[in-house]
PDB file of N, CA and C in Angstrom:
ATOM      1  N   UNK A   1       9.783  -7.876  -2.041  1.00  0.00           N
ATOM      2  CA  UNK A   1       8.500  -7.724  -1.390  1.00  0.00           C
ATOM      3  C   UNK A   1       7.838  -9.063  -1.139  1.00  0.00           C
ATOM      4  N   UNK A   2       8.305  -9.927  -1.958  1.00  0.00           N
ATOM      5  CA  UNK A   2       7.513 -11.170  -1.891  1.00  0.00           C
ATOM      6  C   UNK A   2       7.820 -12.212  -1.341  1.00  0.00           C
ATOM      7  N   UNK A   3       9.737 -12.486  -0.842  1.00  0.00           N
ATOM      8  CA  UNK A   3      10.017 -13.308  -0.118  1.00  0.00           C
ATOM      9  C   UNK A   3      10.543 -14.370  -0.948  1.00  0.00           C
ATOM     10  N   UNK A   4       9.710 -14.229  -2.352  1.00  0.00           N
ATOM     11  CA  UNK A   4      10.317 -15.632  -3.529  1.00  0.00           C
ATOM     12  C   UNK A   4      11.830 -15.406  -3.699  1.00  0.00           C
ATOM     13  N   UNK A   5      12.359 -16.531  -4.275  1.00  0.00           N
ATOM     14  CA  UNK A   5      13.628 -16.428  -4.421  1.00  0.00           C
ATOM     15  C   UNK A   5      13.633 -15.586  -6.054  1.00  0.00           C
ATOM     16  N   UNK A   6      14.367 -14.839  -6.058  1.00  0.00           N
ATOM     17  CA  UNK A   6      14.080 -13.940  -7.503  1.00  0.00           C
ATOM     18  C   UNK A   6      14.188 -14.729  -8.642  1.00  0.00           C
ATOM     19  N   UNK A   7      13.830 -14.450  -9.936  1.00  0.00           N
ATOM     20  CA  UNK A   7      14.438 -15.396 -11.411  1.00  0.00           C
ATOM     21  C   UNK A   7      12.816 -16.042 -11.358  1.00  0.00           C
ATOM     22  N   UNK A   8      12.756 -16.070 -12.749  1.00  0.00           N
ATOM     23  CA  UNK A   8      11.425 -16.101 -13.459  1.00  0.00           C
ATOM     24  C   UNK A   8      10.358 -17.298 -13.252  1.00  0.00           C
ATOM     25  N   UNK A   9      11.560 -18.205 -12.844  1.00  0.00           N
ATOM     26  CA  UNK A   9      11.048 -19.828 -12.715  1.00  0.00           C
ATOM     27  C   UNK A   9      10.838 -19.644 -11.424  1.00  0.00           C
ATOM     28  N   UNK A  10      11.752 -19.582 -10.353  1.00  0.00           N
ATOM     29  CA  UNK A  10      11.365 -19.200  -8.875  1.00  0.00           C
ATOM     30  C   UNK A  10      10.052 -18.739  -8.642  1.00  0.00           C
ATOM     31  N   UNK A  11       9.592 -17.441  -9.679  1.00  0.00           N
ATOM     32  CA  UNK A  11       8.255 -16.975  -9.123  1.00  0.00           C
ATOM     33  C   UNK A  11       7.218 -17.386 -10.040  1.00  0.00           C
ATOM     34  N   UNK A  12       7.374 -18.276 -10.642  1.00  0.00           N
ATOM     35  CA  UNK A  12       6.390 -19.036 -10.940  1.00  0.00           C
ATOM     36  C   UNK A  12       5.889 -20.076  -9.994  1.00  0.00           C
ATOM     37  N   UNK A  13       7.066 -20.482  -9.061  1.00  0.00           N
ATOM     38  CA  UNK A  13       6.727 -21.672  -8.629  1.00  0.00           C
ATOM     39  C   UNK A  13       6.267 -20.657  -7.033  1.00  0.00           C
ATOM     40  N   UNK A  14       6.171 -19.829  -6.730  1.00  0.00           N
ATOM     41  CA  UNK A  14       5.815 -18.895  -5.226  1.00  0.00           C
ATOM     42  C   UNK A  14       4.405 -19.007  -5.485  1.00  0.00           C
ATOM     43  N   UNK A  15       4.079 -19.764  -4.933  1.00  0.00           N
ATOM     44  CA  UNK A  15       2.401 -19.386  -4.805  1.00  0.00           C
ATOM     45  C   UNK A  15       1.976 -17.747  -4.489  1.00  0.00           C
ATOM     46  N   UNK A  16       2.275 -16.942  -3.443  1.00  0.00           N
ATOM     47  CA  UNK A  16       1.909 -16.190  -3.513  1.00  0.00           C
ATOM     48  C   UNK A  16       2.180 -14.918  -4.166  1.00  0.00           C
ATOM     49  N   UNK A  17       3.353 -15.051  -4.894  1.00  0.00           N
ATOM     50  CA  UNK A  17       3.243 -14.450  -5.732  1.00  0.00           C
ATOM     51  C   UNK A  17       2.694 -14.585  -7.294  1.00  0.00           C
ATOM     52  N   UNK A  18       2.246 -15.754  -7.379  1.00  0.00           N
ATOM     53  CA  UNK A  18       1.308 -16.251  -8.792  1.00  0.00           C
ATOM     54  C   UNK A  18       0.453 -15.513  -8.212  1.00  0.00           C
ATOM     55  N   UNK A  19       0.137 -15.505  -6.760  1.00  0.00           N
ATOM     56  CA  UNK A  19      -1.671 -15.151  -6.413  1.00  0.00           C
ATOM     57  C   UNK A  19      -1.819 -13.564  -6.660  1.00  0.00           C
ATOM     58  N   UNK A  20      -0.945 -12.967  -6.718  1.00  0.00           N
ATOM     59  CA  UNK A  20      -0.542 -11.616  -6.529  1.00  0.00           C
ATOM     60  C   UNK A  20      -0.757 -11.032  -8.251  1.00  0.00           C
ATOM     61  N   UNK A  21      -0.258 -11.971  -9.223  1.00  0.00           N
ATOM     62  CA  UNK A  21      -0.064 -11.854 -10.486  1.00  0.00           C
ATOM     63  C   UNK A  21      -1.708 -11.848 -10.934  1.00  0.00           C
ATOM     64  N   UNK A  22      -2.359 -12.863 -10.733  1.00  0.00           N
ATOM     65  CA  UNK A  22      -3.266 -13.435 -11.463  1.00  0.00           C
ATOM     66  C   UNK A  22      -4.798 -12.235 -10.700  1.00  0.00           C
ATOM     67  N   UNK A  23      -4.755 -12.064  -9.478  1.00  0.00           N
ATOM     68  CA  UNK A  23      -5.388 -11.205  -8.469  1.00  0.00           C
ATOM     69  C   UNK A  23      -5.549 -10.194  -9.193  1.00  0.00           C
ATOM     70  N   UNK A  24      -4.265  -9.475  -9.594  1.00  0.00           N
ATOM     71  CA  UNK A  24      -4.706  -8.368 -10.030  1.00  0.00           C
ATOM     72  C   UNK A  24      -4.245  -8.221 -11.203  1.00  0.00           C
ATOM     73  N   UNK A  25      -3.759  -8.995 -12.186  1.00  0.00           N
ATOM     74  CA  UNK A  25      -3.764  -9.642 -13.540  1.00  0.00           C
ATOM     75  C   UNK A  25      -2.706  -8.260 -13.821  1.00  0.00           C
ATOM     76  N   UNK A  26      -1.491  -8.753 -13.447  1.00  0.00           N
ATOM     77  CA  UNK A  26      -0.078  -7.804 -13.750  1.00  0.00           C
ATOM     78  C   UNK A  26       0.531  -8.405 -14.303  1.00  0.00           C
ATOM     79  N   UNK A  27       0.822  -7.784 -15.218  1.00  0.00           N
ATOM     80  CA  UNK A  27       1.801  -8.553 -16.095  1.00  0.00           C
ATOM     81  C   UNK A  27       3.397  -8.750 -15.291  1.00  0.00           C
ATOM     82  N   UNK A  28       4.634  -9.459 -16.217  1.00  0.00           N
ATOM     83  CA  UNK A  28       5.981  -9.740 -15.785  1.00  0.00           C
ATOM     84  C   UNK A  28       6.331  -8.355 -15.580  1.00  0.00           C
ATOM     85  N   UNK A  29       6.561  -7.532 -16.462  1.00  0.00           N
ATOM     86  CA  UNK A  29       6.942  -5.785 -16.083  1.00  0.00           C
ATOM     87  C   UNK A  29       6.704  -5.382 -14.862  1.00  0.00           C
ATOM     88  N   UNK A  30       4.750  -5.074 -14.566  1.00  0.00           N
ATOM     89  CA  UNK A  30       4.433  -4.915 -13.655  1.00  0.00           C
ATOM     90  C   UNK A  30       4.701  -5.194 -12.253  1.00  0.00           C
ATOM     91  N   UNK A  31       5.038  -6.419 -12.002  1.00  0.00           N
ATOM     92  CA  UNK A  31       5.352  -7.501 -11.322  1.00  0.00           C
ATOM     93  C   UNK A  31       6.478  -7.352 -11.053  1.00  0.00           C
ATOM     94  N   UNK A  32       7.636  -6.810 -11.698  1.00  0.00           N
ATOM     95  CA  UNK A  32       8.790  -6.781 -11.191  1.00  0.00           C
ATOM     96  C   UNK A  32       9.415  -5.474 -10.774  1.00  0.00           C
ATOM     97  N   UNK A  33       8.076  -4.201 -10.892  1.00  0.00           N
ATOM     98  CA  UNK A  33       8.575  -3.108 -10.674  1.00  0.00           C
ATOM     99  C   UNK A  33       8.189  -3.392  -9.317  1.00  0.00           C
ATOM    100  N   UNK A  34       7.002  -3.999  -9.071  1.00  0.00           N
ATOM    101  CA  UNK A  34       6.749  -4.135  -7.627  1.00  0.00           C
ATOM    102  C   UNK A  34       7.702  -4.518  -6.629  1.00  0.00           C
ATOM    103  N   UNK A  35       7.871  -5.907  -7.234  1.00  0.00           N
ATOM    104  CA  UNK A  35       9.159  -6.276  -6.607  1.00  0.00           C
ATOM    105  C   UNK A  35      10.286  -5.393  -6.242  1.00  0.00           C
ATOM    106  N   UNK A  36      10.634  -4.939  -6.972  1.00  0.00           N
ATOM    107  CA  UNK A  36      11.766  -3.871  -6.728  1.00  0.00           C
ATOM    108  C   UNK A  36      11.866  -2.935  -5.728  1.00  0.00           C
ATOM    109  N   UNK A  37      10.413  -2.560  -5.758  1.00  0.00           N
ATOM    110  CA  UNK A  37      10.506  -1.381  -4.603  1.00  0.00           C
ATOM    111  C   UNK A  37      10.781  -1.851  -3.247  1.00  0.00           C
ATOM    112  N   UNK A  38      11.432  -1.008  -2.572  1.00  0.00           N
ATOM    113  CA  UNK A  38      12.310  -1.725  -1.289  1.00  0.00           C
ATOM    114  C   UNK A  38      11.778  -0.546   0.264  1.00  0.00           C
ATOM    115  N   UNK A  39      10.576   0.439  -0.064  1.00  0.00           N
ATOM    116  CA  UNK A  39      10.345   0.969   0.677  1.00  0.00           C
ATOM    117  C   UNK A  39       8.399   1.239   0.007  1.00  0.00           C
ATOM    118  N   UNK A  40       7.657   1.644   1.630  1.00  0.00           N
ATOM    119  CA  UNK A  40       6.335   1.659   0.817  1.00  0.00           C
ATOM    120  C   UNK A  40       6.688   3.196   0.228  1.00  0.00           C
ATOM    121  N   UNK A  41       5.355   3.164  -0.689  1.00  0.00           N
ATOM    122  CA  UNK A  41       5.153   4.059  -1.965  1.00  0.00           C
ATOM    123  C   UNK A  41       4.849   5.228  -1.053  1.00  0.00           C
ATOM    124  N   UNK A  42       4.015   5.228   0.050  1.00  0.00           N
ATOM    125  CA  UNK A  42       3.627   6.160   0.727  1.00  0.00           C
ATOM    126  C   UNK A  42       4.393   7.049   2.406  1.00  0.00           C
ATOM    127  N   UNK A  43       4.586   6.110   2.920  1.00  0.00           N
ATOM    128  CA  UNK A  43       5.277   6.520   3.905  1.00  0.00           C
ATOM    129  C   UNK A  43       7.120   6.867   3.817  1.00  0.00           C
ATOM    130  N   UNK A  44       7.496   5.863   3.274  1.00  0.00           N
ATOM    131  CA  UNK A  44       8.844   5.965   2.395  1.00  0.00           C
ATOM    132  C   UNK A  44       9.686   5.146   3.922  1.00  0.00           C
ATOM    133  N   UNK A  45       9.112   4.554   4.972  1.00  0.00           N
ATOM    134  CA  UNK A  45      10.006   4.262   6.046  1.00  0.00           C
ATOM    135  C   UNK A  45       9.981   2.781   6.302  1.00  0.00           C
ATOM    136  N   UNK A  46       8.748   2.218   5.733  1.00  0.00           N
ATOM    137  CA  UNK A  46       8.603   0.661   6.054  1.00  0.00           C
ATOM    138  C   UNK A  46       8.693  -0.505   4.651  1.00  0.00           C
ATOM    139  N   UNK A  47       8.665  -1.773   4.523  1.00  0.00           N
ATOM    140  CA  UNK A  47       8.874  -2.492   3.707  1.00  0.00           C
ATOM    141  C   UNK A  47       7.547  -2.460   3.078  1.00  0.00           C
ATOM    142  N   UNK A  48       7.672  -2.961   1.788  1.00  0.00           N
ATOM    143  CA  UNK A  48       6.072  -3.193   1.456  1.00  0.00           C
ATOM    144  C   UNK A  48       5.642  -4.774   1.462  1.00  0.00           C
ATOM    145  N   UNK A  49       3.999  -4.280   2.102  1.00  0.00           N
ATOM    146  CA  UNK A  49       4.112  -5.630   1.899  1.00  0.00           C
ATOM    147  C   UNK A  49       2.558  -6.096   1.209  1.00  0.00           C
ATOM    148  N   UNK A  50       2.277  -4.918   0.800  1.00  0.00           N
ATOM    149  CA  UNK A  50       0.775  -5.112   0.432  1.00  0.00           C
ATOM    150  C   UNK A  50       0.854  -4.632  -1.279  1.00  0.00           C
ATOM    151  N   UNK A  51       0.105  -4.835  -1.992  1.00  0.00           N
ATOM    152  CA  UNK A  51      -0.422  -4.237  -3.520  1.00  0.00           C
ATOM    153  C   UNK A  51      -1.463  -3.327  -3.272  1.00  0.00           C
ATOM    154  N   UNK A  52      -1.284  -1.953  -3.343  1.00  0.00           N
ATOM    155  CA  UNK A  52      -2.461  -1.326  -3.522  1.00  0.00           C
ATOM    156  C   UNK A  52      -3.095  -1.161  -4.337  1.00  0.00           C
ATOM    157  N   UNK A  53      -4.415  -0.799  -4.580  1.00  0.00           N
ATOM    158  CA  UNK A  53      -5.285  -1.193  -5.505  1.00  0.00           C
ATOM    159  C   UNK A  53      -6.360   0.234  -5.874  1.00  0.00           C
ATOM    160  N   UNK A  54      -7.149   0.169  -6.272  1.00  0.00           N
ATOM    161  CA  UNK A  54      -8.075   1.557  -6.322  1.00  0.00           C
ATOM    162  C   UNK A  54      -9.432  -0.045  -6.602  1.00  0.00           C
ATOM    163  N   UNK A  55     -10.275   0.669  -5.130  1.00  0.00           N
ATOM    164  CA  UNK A  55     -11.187  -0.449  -5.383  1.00  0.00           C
ATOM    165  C   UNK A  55     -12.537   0.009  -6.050  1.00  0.00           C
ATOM    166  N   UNK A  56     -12.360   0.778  -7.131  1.00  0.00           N
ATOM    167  CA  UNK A  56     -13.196   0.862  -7.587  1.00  0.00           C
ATOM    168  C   UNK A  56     -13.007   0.744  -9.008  1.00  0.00           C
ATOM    169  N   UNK A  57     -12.186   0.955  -9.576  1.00  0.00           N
ATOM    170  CA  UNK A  57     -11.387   0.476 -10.927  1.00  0.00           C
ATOM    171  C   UNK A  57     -10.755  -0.977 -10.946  1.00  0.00           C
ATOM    172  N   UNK A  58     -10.327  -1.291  -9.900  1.00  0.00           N
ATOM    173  CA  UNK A  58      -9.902  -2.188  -9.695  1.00  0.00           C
ATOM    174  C   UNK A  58      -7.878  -2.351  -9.937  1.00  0.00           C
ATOM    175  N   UNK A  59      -7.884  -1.089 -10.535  1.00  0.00           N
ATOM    176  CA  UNK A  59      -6.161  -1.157 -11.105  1.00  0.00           C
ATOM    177  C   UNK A  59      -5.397  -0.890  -9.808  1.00  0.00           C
ATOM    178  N   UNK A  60      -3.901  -1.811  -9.699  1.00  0.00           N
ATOM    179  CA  UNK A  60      -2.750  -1.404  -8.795  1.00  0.00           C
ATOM    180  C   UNK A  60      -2.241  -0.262  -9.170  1.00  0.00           C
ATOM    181  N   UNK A  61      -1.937  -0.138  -7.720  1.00  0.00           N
ATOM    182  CA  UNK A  61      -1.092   1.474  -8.234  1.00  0.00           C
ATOM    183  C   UNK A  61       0.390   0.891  -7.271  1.00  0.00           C
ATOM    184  N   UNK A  62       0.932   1.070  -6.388  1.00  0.00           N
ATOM    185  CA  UNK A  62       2.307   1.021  -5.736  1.00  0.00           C
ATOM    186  C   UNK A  62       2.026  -0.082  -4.826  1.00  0.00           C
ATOM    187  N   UNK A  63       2.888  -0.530  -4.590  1.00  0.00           N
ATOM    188  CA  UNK A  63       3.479  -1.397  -2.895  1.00  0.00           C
ATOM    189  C   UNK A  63       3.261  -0.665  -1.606  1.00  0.00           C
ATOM    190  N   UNK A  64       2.594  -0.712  -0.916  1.00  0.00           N
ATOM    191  CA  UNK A  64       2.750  -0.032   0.123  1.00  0.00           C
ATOM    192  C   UNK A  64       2.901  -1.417   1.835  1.00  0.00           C
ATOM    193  N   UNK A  65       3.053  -0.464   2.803  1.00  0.00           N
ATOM    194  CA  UNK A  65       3.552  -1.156   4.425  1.00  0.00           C
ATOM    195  C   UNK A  65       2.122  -1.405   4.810  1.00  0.00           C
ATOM    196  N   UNK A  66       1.583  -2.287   5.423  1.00  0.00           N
ATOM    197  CA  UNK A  66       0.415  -2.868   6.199  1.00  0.00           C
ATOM    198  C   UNK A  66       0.073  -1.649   6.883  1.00  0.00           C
ATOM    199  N   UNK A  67       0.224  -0.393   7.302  1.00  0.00           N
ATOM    200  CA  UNK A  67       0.461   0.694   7.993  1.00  0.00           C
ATOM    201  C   UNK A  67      -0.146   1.634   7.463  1.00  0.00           C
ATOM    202  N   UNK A  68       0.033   1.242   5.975  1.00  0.00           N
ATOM    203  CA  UNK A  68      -0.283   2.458   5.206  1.00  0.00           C
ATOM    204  C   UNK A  68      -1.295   2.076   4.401  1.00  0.00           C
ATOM    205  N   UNK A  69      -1.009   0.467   4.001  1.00  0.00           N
ATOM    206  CA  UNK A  69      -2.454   0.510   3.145  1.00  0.00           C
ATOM    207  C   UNK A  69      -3.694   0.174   4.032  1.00  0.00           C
ATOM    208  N   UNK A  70      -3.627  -0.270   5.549  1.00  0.00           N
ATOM    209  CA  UNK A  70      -4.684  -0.165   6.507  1.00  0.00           C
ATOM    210  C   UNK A  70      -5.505   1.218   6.439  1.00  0.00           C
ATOM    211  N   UNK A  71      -4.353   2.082   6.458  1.00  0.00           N
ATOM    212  CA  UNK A  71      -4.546   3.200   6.439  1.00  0.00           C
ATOM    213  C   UNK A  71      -5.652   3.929   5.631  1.00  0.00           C
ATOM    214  N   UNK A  72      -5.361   3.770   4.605  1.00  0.00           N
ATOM    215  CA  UNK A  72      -5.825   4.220   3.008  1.00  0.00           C
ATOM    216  C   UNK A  72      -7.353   3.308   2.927  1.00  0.00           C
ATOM    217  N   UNK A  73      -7.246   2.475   3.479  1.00  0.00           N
ATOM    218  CA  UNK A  73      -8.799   1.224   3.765  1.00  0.00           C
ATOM    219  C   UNK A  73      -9.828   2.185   4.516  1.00  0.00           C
ATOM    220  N   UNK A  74      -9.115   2.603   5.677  1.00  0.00           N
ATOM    221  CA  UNK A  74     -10.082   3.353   6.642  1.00  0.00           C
ATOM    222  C   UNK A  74     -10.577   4.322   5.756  1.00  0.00           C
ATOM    223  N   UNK A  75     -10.211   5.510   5.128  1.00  0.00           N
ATOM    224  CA  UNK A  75     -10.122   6.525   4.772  1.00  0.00           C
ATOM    225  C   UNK A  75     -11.283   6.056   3.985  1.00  0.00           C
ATOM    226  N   UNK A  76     -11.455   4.830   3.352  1.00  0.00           N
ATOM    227  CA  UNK A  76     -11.664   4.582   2.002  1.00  0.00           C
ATOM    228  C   UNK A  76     -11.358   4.987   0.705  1.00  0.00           C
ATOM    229  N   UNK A  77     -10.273   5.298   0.755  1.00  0.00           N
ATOM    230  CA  UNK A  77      -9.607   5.655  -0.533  1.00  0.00           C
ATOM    231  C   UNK A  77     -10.307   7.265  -0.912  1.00  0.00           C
ATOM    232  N   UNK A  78     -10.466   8.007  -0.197  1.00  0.00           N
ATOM    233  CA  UNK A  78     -11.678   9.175  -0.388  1.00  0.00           C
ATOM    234  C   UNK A  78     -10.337  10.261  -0.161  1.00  0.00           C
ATOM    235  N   UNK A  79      -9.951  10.750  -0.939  1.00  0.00           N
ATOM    236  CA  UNK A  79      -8.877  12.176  -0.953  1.00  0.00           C
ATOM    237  C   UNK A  79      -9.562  13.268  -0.285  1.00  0.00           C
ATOM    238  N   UNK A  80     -10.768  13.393  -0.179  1.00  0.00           N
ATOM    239  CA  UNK A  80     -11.553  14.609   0.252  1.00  0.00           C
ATOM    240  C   UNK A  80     -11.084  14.349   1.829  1.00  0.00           C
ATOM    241  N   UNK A  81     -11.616  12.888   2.287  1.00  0.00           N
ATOM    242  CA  UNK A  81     -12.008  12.707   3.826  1.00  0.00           C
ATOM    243  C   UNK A  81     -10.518  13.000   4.331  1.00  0.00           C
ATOM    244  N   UNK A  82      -9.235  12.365   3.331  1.00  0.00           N
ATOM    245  CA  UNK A  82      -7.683  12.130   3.365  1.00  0.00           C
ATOM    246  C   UNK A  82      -7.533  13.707   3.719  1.00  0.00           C
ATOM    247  N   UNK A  83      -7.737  14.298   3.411  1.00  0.00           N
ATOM    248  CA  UNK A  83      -6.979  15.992   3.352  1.00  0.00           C
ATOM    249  C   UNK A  83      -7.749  16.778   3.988  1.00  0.00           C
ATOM    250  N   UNK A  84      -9.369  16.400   4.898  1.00  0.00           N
ATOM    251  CA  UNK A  84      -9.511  16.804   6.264  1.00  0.00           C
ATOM    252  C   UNK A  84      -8.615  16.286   7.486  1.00  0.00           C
ATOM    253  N   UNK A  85      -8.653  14.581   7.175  1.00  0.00           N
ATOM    254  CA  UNK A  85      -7.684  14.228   8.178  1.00  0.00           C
ATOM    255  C   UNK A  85      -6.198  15.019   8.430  1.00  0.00           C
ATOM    256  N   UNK A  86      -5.648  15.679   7.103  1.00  0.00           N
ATOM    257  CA  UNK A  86      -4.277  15.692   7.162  1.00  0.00           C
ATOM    258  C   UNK A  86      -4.428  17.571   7.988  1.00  0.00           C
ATOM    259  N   UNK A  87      -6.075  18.348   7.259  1.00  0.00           N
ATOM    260  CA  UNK A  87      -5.749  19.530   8.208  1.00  0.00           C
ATOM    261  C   UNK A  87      -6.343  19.708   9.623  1.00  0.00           C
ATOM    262  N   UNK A  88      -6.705  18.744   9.944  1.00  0.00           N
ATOM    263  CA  UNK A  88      -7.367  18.150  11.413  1.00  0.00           C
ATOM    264  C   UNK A  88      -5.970  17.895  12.346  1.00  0.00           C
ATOM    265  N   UNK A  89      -5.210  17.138  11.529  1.00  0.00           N
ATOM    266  CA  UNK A  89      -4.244  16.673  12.574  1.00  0.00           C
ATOM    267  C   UNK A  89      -3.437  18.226  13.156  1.00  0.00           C
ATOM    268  N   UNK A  90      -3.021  18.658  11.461  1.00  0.00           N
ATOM    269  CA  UNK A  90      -2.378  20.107  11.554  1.00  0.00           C
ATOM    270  C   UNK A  90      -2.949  21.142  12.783  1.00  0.00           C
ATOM    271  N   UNK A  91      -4.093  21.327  12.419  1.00  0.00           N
ATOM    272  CA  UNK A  91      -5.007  22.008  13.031  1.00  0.00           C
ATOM    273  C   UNK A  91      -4.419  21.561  14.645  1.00  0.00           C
ATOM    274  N   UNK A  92      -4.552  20.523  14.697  1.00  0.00           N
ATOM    275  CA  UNK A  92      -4.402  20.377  16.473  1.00  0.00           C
ATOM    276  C   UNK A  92      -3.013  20.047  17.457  1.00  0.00           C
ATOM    277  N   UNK A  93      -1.474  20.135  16.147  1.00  0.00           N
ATOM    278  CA  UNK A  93      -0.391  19.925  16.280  1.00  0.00           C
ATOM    279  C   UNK A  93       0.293  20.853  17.422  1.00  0.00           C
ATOM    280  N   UNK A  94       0.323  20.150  18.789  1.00  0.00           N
ATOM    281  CA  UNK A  94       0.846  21.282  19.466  1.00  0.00           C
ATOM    282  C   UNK A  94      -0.016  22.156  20.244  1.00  0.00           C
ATOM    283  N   UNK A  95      -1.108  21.713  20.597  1.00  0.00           N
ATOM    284  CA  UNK A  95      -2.556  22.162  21.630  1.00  0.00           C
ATOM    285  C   UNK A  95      -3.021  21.569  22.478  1.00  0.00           C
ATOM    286  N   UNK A  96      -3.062  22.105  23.311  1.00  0.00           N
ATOM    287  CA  UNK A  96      -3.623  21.024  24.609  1.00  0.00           C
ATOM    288  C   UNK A  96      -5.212  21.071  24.432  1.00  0.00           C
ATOM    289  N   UNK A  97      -5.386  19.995  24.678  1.00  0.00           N
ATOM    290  CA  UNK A  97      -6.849  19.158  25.018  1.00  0.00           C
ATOM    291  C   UNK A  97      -7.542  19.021  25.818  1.00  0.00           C
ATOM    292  N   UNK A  98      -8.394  19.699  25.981  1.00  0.00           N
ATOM    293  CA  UNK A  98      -9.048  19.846  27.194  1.00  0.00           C
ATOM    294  C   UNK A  98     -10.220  18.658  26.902  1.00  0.00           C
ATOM    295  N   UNK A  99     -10.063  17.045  27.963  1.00  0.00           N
ATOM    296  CA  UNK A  99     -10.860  15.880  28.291  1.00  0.00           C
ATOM    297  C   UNK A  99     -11.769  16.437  28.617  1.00  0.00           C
ATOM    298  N   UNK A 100     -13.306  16.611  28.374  1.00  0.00           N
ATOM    299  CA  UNK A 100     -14.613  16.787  29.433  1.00  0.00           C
ATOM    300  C   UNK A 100     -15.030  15.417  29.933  1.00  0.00           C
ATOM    301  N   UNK A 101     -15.633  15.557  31.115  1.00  0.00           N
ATOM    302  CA  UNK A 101     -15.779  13.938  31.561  1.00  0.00           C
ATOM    303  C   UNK A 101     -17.374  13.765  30.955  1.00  0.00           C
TER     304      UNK A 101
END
């Protein structure tokens, strides 16, 4: 996810992944489960390239694609607003639209 060359010393010396460490104060474990993941947490189709976060606790939760954690920004992290959007879309899957001018 991070582009560093892997091995312990390598990502010490990656700036952005120190920034990534210290940001959201993850430990080596943490840090390397991230790494690992090779698809986002959410969509399951793109790379990750972001740390998601819960911005109100402040704790990471998964890796996710610029796609998805844009995504999750708009929404504001709000599951309520998330699961109108998801029966809104449903709701209109396959209906024509009538434009009024």
């Amino acid at each position: 996810m991070d582009g560093c060359t892997r091995g312990k010393q390598a990502q010490e010396r990656c700036q952005p992944h120190a920034q990534r460490r210290r940001r959201y104060g993850l430990t080596d474990e943490e840090m390397a489960a991230i790494d690992r993941q090779e698809l986002c947490a959410l969509c399951r189709k793109r790379p990750p390239e972001h740390v998601d976060h819960d911005h109100v606790t402040g704790r990471t939760r998964e890796a996710l694609c610029r796609l998805c954690n844009t995504g999750l920004g708009g929404f504001e992290d709000d599951p309520d607003l998330l699961r109108r959007a998801a029966d809104y879309i449903e709701e209109h899957r396959g209906r024509y639209v009538v434009v009024l001018p």
